[in-house]
PDB file of N, CA and C in Angstrom:
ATOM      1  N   UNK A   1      24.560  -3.637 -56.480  1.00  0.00           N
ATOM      2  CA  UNK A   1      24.150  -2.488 -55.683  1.00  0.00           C
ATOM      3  C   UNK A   1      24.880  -2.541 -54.345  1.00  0.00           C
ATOM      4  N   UNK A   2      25.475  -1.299 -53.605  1.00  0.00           N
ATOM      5  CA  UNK A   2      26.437  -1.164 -52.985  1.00  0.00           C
ATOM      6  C   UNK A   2      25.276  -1.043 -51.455  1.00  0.00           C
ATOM      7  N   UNK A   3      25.552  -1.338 -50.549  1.00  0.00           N
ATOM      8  CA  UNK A   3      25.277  -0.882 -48.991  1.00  0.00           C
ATOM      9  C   UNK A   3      25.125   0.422 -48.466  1.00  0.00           C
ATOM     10  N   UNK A   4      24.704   1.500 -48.929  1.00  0.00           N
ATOM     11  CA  UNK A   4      25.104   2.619 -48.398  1.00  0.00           C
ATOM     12  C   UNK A   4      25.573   2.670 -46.917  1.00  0.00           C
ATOM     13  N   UNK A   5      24.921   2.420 -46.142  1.00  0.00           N
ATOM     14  CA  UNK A   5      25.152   1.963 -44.501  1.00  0.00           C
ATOM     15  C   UNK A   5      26.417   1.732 -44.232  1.00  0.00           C
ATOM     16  N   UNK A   6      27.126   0.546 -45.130  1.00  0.00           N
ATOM     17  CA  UNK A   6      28.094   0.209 -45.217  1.00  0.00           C
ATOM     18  C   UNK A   6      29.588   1.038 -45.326  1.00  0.00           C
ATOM     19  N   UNK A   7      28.899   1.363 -46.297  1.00  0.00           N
ATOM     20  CA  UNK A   7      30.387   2.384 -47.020  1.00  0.00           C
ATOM     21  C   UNK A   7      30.351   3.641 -46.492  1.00  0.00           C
ATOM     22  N   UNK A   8      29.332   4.556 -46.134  1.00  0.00           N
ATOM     23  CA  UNK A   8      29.466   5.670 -44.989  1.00  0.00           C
ATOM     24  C   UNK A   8      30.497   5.321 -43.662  1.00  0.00           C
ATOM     25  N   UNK A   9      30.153   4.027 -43.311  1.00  0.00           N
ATOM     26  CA  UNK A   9      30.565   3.884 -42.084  1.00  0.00           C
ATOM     27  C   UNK A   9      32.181   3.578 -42.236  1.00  0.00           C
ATOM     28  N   UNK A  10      32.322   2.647 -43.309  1.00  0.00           N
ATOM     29  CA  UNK A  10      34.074   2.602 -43.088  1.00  0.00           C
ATOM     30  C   UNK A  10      34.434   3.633 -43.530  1.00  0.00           C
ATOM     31  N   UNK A  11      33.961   5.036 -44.379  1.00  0.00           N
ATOM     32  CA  UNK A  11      34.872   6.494 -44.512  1.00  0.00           C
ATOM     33  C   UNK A  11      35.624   6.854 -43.397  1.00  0.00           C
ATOM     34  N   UNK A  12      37.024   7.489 -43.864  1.00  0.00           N
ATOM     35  CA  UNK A  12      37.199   8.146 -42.767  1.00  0.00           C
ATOM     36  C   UNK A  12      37.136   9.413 -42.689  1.00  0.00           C
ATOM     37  N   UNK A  13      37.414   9.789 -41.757  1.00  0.00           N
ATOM     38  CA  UNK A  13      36.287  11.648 -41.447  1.00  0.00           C
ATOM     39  C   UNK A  13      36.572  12.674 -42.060  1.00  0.00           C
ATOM     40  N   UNK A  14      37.460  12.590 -42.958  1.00  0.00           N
ATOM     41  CA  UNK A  14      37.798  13.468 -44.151  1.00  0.00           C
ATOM     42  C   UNK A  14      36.657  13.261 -45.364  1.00  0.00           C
ATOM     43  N   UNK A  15      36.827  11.927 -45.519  1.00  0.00           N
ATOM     44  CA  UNK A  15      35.702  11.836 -46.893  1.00  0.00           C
ATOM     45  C   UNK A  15      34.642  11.665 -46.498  1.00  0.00           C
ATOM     46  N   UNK A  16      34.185  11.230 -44.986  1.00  0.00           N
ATOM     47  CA  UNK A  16      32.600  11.490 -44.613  1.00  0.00           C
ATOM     48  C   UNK A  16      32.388  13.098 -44.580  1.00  0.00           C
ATOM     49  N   UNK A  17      32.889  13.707 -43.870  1.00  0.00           N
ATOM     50  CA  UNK A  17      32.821  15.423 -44.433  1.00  0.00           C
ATOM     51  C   UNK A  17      32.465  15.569 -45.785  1.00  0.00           C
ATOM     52  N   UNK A  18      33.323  15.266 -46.403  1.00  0.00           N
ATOM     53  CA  UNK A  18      33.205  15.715 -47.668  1.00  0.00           C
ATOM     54  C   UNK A  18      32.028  14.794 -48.479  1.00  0.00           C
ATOM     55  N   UNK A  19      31.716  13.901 -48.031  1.00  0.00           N
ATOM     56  CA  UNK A  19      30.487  12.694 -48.823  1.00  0.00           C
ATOM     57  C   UNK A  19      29.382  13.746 -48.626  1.00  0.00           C
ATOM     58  N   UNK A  20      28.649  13.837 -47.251  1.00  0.00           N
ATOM     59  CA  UNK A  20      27.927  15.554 -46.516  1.00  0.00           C
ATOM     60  C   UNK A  20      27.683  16.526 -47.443  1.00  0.00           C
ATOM     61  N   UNK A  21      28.755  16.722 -47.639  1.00  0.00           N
ATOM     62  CA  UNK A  21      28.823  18.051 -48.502  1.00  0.00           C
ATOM     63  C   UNK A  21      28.246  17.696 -49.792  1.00  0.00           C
ATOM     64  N   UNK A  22      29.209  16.702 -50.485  1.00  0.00           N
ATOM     65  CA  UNK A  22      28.257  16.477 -52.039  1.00  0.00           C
ATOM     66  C   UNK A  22      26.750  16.537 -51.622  1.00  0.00           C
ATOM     67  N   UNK A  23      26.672  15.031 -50.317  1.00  0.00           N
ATOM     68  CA  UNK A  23      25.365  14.824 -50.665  1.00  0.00           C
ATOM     69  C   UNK A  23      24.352  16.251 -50.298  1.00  0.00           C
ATOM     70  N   UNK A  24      24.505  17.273 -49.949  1.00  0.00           N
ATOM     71  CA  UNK A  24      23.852  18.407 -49.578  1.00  0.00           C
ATOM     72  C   UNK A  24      23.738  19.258 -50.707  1.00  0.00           C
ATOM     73  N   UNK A  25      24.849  19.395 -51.744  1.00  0.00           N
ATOM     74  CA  UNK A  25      24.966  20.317 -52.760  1.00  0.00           C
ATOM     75  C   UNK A  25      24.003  19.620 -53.883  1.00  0.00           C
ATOM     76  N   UNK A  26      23.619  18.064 -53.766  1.00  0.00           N
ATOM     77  CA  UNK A  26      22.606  17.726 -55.103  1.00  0.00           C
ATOM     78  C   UNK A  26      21.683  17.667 -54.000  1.00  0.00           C
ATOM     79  N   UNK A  27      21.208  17.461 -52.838  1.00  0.00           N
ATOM     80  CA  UNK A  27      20.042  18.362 -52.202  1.00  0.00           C
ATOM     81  C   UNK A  27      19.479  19.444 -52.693  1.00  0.00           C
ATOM     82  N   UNK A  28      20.097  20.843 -53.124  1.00  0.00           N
ATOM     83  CA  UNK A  28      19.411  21.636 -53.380  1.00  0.00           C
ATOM     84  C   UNK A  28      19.495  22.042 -54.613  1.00  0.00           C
ATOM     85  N   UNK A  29      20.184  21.290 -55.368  1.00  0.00           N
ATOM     86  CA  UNK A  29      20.044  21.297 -56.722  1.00  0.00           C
ATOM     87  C   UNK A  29      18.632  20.251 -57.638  1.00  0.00           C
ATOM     88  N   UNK A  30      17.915  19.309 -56.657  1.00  0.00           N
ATOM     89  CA  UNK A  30      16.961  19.048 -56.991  1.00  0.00           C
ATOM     90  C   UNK A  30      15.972  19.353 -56.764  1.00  0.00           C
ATOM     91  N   UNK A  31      14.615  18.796 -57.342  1.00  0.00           N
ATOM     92  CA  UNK A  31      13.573  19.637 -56.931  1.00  0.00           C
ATOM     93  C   UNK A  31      12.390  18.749 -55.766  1.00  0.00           C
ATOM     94  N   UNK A  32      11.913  19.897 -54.718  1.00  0.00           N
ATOM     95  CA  UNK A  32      11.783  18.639 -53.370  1.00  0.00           C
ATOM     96  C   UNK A  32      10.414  17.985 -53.360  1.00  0.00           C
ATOM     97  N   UNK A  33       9.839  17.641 -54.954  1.00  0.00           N
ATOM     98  CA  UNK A  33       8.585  16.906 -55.190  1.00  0.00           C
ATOM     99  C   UNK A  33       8.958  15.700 -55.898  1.00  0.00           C
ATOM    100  N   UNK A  34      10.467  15.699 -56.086  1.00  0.00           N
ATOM    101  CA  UNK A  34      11.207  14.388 -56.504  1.00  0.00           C
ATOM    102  C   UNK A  34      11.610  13.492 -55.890  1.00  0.00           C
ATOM    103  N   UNK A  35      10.689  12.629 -56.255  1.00  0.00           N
ATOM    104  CA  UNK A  35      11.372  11.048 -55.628  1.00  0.00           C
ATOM    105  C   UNK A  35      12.927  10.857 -54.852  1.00  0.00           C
ATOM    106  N   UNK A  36      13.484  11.431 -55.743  1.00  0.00           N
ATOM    107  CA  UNK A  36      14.943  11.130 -55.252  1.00  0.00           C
ATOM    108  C   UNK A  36      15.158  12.723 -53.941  1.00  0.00           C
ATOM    109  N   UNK A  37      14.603  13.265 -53.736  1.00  0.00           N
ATOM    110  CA  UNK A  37      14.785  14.177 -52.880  1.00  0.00           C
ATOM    111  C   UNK A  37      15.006  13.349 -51.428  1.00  0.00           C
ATOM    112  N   UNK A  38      13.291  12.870 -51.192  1.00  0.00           N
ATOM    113  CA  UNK A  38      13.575  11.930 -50.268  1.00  0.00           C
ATOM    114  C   UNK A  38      14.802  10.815 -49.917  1.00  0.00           C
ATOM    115  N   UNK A  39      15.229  10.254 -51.269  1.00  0.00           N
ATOM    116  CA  UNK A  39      16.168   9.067 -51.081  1.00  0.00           C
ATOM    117  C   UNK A  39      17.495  10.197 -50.465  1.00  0.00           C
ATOM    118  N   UNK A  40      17.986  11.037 -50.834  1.00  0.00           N
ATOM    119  CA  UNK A  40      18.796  12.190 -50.241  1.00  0.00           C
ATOM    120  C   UNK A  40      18.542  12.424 -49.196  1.00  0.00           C
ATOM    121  N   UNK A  41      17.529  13.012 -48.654  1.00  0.00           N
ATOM    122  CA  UNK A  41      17.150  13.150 -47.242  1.00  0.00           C
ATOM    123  C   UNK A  41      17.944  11.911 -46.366  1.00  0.00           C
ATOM    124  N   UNK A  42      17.284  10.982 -46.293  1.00  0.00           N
ATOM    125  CA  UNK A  42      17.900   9.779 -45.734  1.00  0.00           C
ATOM    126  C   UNK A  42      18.869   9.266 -46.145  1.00  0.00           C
ATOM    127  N   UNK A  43      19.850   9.498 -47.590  1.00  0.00           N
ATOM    128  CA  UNK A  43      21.079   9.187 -46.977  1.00  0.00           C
ATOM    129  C   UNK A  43      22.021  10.480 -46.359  1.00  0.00           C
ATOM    130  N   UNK A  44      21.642  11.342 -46.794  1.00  0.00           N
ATOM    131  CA  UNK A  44      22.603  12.383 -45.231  1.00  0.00           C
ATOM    132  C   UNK A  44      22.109  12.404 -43.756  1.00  0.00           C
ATOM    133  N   UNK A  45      20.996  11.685 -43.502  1.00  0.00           N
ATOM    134  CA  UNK A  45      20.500  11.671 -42.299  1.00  0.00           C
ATOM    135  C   UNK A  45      21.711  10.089 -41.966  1.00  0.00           C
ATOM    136  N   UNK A  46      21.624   9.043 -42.754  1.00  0.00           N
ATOM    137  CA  UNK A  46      22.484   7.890 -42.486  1.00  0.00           C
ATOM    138  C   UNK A  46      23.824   8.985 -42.623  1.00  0.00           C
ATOM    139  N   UNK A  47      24.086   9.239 -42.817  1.00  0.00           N
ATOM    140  CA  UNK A  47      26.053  10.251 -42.857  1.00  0.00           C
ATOM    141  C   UNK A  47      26.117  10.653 -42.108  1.00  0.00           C
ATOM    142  N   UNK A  48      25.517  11.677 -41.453  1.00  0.00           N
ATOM    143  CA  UNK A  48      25.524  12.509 -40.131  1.00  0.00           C
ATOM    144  C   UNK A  48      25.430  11.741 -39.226  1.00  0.00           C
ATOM    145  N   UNK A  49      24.656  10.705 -39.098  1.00  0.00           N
ATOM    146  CA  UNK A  49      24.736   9.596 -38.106  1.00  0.00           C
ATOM    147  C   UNK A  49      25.659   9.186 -38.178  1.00  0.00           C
ATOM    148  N   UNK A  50      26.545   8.519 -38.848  1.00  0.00           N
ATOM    149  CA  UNK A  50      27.951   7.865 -38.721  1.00  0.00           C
ATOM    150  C   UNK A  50      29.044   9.002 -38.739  1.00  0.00           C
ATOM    151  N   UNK A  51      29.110  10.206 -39.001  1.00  0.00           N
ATOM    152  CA  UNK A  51      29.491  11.436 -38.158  1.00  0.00           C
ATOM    153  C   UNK A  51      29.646  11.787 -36.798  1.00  0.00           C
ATOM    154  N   UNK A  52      28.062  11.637 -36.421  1.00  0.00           N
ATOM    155  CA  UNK A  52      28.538  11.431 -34.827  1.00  0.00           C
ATOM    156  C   UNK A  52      28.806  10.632 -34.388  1.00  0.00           C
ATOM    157  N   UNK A  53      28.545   9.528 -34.930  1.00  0.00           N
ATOM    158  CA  UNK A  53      29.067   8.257 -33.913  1.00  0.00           C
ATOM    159  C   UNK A  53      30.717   7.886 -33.877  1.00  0.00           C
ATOM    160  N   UNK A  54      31.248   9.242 -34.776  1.00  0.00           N
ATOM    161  CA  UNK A  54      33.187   8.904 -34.981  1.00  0.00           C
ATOM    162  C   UNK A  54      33.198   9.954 -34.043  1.00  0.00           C
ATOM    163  N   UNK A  55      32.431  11.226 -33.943  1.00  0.00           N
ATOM    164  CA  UNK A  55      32.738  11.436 -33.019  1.00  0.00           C
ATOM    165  C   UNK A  55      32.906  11.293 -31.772  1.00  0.00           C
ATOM    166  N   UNK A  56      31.385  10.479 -31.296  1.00  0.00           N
ATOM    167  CA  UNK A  56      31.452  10.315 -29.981  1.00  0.00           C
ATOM    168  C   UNK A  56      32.181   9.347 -29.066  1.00  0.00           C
ATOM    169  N   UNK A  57      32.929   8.359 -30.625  1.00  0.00           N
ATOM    170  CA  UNK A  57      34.136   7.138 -30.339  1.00  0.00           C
ATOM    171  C   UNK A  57      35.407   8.409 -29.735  1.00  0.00           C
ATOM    172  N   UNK A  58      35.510   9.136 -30.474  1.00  0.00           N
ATOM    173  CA  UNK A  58      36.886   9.822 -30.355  1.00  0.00           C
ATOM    174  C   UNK A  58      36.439  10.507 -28.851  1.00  0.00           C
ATOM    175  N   UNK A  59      35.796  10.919 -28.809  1.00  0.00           N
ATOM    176  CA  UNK A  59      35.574  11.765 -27.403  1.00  0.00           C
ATOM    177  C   UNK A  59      35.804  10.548 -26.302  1.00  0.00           C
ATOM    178  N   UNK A  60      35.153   9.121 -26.413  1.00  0.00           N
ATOM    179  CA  UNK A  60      34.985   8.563 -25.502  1.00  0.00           C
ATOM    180  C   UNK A  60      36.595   7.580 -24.965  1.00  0.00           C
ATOM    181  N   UNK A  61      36.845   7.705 -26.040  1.00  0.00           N
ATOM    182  CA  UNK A  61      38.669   7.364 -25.810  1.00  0.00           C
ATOM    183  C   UNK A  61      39.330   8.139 -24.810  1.00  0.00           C
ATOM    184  N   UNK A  62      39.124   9.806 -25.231  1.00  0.00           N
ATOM    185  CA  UNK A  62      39.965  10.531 -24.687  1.00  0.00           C
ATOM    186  C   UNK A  62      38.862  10.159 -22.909  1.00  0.00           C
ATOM    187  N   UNK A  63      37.721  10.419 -23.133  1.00  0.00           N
ATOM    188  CA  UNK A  63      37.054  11.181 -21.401  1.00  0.00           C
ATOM    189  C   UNK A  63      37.071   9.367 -20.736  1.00  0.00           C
ATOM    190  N   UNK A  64      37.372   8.515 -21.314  1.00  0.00           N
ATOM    191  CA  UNK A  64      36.766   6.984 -20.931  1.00  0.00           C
ATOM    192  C   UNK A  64      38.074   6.862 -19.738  1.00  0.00           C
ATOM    193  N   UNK A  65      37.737   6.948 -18.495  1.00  0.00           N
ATOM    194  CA  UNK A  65      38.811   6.417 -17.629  1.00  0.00           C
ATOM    195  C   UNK A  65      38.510   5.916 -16.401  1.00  0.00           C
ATOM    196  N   UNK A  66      38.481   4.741 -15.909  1.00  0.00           N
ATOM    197  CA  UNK A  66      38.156   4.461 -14.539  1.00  0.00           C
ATOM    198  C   UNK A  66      39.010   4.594 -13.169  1.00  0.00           C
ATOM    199  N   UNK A  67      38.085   4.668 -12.459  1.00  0.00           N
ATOM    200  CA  UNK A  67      38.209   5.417 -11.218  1.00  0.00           C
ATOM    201  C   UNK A  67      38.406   4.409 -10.283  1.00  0.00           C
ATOM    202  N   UNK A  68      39.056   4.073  -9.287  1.00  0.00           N
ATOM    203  CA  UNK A  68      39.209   3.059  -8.216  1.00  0.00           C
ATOM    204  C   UNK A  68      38.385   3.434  -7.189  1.00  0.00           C
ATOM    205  N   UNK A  69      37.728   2.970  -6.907  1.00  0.00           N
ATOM    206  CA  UNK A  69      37.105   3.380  -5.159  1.00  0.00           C
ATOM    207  C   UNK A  69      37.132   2.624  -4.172  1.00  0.00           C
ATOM    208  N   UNK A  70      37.902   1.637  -4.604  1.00  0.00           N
ATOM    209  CA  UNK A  70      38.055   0.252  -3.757  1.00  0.00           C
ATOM    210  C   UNK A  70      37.103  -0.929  -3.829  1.00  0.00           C
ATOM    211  N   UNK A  71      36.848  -1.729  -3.023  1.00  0.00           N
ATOM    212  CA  UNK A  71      36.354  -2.980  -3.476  1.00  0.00           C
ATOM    213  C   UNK A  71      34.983  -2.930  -2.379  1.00  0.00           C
ATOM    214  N   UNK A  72      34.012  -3.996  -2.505  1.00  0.00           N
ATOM    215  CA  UNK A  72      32.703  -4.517  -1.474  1.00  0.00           C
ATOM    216  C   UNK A  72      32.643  -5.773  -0.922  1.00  0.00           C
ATOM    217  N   UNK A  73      32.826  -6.070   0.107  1.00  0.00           N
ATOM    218  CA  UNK A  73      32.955  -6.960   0.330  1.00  0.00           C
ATOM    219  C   UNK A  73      31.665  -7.750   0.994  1.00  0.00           C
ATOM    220  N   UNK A  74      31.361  -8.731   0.482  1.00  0.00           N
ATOM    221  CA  UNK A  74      29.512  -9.727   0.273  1.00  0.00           C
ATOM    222  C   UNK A  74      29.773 -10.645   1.196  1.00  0.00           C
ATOM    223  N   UNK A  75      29.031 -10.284   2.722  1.00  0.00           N
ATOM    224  CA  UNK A  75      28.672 -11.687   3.322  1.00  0.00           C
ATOM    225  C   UNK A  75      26.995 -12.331   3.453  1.00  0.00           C
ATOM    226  N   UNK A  76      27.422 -13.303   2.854  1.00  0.00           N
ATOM    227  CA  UNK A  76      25.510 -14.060   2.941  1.00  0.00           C
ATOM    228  C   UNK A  76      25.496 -15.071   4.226  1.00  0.00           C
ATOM    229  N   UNK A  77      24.127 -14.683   4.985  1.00  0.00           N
ATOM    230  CA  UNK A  77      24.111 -14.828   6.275  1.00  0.00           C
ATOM    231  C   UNK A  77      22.970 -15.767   6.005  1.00  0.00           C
ATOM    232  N   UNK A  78      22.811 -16.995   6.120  1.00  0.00           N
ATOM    233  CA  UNK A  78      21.541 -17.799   6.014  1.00  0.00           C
ATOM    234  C   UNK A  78      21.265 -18.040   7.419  1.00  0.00           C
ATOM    235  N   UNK A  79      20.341 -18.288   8.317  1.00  0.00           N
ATOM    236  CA  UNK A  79      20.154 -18.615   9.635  1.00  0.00           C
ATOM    237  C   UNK A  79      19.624 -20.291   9.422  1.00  0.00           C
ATOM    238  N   UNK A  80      20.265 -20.861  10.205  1.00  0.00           N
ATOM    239  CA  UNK A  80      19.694 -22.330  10.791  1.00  0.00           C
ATOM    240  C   UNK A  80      18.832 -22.612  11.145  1.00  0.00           C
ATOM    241  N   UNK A  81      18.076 -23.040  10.822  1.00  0.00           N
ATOM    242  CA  UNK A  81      16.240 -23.093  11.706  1.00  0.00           C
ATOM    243  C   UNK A  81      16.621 -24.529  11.309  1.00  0.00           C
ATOM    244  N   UNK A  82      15.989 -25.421  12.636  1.00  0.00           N
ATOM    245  CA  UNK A  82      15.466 -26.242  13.078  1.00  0.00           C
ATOM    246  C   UNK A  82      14.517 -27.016  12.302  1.00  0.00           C
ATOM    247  N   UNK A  83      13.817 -27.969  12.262  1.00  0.00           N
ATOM    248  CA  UNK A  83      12.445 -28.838  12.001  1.00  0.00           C
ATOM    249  C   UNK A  83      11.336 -28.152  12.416  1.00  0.00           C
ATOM    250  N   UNK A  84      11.475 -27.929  14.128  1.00  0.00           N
ATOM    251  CA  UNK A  84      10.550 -27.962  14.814  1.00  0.00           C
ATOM    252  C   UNK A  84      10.522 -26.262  14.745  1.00  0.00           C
ATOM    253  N   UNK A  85      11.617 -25.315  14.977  1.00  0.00           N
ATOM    254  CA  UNK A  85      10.905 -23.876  15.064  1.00  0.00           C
ATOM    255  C   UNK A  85      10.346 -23.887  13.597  1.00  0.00           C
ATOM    256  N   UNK A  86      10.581 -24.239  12.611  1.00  0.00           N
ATOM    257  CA  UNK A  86       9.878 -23.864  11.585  1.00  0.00           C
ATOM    258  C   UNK A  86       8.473 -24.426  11.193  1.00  0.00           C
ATOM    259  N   UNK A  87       8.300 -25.767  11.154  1.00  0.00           N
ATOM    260  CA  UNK A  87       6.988 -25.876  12.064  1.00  0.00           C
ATOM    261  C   UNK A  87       6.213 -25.504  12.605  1.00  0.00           C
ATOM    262  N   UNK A  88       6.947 -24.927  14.108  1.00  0.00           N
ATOM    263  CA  UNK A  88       5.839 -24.486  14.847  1.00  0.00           C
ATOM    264  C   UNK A  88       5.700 -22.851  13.981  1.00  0.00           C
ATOM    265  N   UNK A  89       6.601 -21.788  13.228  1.00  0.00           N
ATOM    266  CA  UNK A  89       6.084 -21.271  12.804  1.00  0.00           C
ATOM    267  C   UNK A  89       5.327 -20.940  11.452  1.00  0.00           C
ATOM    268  N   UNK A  90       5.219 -21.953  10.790  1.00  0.00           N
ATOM    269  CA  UNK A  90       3.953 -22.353   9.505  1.00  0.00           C
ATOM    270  C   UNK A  90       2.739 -22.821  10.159  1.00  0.00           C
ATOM    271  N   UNK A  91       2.882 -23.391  11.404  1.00  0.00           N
ATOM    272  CA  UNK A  91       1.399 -23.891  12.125  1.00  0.00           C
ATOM    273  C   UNK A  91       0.748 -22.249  12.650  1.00  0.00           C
ATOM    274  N   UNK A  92       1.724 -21.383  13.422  1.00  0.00           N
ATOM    275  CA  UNK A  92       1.018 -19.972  13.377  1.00  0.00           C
ATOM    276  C   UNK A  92       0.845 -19.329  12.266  1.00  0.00           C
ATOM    277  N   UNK A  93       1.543 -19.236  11.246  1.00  0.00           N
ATOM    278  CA  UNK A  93       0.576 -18.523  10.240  1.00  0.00           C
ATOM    279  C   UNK A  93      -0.632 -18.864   9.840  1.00  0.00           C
ATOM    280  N   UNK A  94      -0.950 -20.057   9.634  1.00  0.00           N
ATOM    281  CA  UNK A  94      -1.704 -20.954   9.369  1.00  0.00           C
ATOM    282  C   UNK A  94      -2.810 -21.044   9.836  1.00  0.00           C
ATOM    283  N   UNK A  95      -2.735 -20.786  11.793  1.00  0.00           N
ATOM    284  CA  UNK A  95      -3.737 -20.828  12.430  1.00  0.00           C
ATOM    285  C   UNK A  95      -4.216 -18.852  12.457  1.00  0.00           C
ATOM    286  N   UNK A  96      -3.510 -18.166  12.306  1.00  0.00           N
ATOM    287  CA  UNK A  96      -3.523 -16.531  12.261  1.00  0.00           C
ATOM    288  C   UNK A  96      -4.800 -16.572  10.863  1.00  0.00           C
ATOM    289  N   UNK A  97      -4.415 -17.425   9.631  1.00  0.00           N
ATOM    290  CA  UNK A  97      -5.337 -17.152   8.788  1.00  0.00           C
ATOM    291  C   UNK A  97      -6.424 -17.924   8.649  1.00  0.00           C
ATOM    292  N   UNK A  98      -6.570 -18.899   9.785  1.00  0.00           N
ATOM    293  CA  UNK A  98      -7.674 -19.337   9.855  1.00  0.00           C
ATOM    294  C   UNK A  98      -9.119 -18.653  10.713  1.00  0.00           C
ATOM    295  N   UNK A  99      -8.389 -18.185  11.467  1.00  0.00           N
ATOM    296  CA  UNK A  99      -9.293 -17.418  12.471  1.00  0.00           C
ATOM    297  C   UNK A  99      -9.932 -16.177  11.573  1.00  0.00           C
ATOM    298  N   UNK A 100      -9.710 -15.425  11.095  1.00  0.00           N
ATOM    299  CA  UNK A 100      -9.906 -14.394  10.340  1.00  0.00           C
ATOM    300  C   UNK A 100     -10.969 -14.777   9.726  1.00  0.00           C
TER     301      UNK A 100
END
Protein backbone atom coordinates (compact mmCIF):
# COMPACT_ATOMS: atom_id res chain seq x y z
CA UNK A 1 0.00 0.00 0.00
CA UNK A 2 1.32 3.26 -1.38
CA UNK A 3 1.49 6.75 0.89
CA UNK A 4 -0.92 8.88 -0.63
CA UNK A 5 0.68 12.00 1.20
CA UNK A 6 3.63 10.91 -0.35
CA UNK A 7 3.08 10.62 -3.93
CA UNK A 8 0.74 13.82 -4.22
CA UNK A 9 3.53 15.67 -2.96
CA UNK A 10 6.43 14.62 -5.29
CA UNK A 11 3.81 15.27 -8.53
CA UNK A 12 4.65 17.85 -10.48
CA UNK A 13 1.96 20.53 -11.16
CA UNK A 14 0.90 19.18 -14.32
CA UNK A 15 -0.09 15.76 -12.94
CA UNK A 16 -1.22 17.23 -9.54
CA UNK A 17 -3.80 19.24 -11.75
CA UNK A 18 -4.67 16.58 -13.45
CA UNK A 19 -4.63 13.84 -10.24
CA UNK A 20 -7.66 16.88 -8.96
CA UNK A 21 -9.40 16.40 -11.74
CA UNK A 22 -9.66 12.50 -11.84
CA UNK A 23 -9.99 12.59 -8.26
CA UNK A 24 -13.19 15.02 -8.63
CA UNK A 25 -14.71 13.25 -11.72
CA UNK A 26 -15.08 9.70 -9.47
CA UNK A 27 -16.38 12.23 -6.76
CA UNK A 28 -19.43 12.64 -8.51
CA UNK A 29 -19.72 9.63 -10.09
CA UNK A 30 -20.22 7.98 -6.68
CA UNK A 31 -22.83 7.89 -4.43
CA UNK A 32 -22.28 10.33 -1.18
CA UNK A 33 -23.66 7.54 1.44
CA UNK A 34 -20.55 5.54 0.32
CA UNK A 35 -17.84 4.78 2.33
CA UNK A 36 -15.47 5.58 -0.24
CA UNK A 37 -17.05 9.06 -0.84
CA UNK A 38 -15.51 10.16 2.28
CA UNK A 39 -12.04 8.43 1.56
CA UNK A 40 -12.29 10.94 -1.76
CA UNK A 41 -13.19 13.81 0.12
CA UNK A 42 -9.90 13.66 1.96
CA UNK A 43 -7.76 12.68 -0.59
CA UNK A 44 -8.53 15.88 -2.77
CA UNK A 45 -8.57 17.87 0.32
CA UNK A 46 -4.67 16.19 0.79
CA UNK A 47 -4.11 17.40 -3.29
CA UNK A 48 -5.28 20.77 -3.05
CA UNK A 49 -3.16 21.10 -0.11
CA UNK A 50 -0.03 20.15 -1.83
CA UNK A 51 -1.38 22.49 -4.68
CA UNK A 52 -1.05 25.29 -2.67
CA UNK A 53 1.78 24.68 -1.01
CA UNK A 54 3.71 24.55 -4.86
CA UNK A 55 2.19 27.39 -5.12
CA UNK A 56 3.00 29.38 -2.38
CA UNK A 57 6.88 27.92 -2.82
CA UNK A 58 6.78 29.48 -6.33
CA UNK A 59 5.39 32.82 -5.25
CA UNK A 60 7.80 32.93 -2.35
CA UNK A 61 10.95 32.55 -4.59
CA UNK A 62 9.88 35.16 -6.82
CA UNK A 63 8.46 37.99 -3.72
CA UNK A 64 11.36 36.42 -1.07
CA UNK A 65 14.03 39.30 -1.01
CA UNK A 66 15.85 41.02 1.73
CA UNK A 67 16.15 44.39 2.46
CA UNK A 68 19.31 46.05 4.14
CA UNK A 69 18.58 48.63 6.73
CA UNK A 70 21.80 48.52 8.24
CA UNK A 71 23.05 47.06 11.36
CA UNK A 72 22.32 47.66 15.70
CA UNK A 73 24.72 48.14 17.52
CA UNK A 74 24.41 46.38 21.56
CA UNK A 75 26.10 48.05 24.43
CA UNK A 76 25.61 46.23 27.92
CA UNK A 77 26.18 48.63 30.67
CA UNK A 78 26.53 46.71 34.09
CA UNK A 79 27.23 49.34 36.97
CA UNK A 80 29.87 48.57 39.76
CA UNK A 81 28.42 48.60 43.11
CA UNK A 82 30.52 48.25 45.92
CA UNK A 83 30.08 45.73 49.16
CA UNK A 84 29.02 48.38 51.20
CA UNK A 85 26.45 50.53 48.83
CA UNK A 86 24.79 47.36 48.25
CA UNK A 87 24.46 46.50 51.68
CA UNK A 88 23.52 49.45 52.87
CA UNK A 89 20.83 49.18 50.17
CA UNK A 90 19.28 45.52 51.07
CA UNK A 91 19.44 46.79 54.83
CA UNK A 92 16.78 49.67 53.49
CA UNK A 93 14.59 47.53 51.83
CA UNK A 94 14.57 45.36 54.51
CA UNK A 95 14.02 47.86 57.15
CA UNK A 96 11.09 49.73 54.62
CA UNK A 97 9.36 46.18 54.96
CA UNK A 98 9.68 45.82 58.30
CA UNK A 99 8.02 48.80 59.50
CA UNK A 100 4.88 48.26 57.51
Amino acid sequence: MEDYYAKVYELPEDKLVAEIERLNKQLFKINATSPIYNQLVDMIGIANDAYDEMCYKKRVKVEDKIIEIGTVDQETFTPDYSKEVLLNAVVQQYHKGVKK
